[in-house]
Protein backbone atom coordinates (compact mmCIF):
# COMPACT_ATOMS: atom_id res chain seq x y z
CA UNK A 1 0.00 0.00 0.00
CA UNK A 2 2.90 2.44 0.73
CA UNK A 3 3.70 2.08 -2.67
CA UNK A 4 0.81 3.28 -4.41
CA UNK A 5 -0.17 5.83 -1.74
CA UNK A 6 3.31 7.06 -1.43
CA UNK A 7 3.12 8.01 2.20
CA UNK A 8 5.75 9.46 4.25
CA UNK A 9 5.24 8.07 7.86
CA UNK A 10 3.50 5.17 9.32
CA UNK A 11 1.84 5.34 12.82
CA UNK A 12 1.14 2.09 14.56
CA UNK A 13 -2.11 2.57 16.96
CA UNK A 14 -5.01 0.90 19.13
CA UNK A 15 -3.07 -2.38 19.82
CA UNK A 16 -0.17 -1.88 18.17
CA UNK A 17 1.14 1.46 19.76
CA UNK A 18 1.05 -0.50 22.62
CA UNK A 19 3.74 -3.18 21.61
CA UNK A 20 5.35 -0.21 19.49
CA UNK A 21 8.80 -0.50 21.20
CA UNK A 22 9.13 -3.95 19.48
CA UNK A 23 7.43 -2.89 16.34
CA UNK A 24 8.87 0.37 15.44
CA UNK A 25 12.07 -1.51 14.46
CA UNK A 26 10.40 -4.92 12.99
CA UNK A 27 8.22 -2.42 10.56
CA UNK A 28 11.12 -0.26 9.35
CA UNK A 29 13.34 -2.95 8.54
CA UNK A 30 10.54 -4.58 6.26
CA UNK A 31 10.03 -1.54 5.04
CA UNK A 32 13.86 -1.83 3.96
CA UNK A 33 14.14 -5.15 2.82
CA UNK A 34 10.89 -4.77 0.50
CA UNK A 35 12.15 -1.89 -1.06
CA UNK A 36 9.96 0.71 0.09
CA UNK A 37 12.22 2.87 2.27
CA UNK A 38 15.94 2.83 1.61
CA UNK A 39 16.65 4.22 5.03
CA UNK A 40 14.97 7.28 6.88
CA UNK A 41 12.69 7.94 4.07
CA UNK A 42 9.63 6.31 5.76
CA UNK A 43 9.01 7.32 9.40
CA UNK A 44 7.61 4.75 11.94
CA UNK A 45 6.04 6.28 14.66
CA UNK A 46 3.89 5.06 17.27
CA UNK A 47 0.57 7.33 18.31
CA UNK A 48 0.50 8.46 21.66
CA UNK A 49 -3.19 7.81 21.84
CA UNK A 50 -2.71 4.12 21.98
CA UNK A 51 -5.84 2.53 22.25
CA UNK A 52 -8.08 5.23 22.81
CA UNK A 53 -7.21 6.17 19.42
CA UNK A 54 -10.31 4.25 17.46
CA UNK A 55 -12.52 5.28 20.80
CA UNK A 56 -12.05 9.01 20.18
CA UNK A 57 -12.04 9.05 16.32
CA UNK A 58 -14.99 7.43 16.07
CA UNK A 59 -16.63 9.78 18.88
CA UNK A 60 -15.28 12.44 16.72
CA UNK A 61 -16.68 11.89 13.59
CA UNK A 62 -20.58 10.76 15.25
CA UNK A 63 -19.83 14.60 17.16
CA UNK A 64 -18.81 16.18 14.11
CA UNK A 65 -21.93 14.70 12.12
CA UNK A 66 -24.30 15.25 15.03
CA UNK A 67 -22.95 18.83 15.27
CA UNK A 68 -22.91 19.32 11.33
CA UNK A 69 -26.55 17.94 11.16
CA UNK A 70 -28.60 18.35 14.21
CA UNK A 71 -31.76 17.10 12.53
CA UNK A 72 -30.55 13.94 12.28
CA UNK A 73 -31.31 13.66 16.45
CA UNK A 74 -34.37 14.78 16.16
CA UNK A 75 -35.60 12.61 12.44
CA UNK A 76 -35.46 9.52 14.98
């Protein structure tokens, strides 16, 4: 997927940010050995939200659509 989306950073969350100390260097050196980064071109990082991450985007986005369409409360 990197290579079609051409991204410069990957960010390992939920689950994975917790075992992220492992990870970090597991991911970049695939990344290496498939070709996709040649060294530092592709950042691994791990999000500090952990696994509260899916939690509070998805009560983001219901907030943001509630917010952005208060009739929908209300068509019921």
């Amino acid at each position: 997927m990197l290579h079609v989306v051409d991204v410069g950073t990957v960010v390992l969350g939920g689950s994975y940010a917790e075992l992220g100390s492992w990870l970090v260097p597991a991911v970049h050196a695939e990344l290496v050995r498939r070709g996709v980064s040649t060294g530092p071109d592709v950042a691994v990082l791990v999000s500090p939200h952990g696994r509260a991450a899916t939690v509070t985007g998805t009560a983001r986005a219901v907030a943001d659509r509630v917010l952005g369409e208060p009739d929908l409360l209300l068509a019921g």
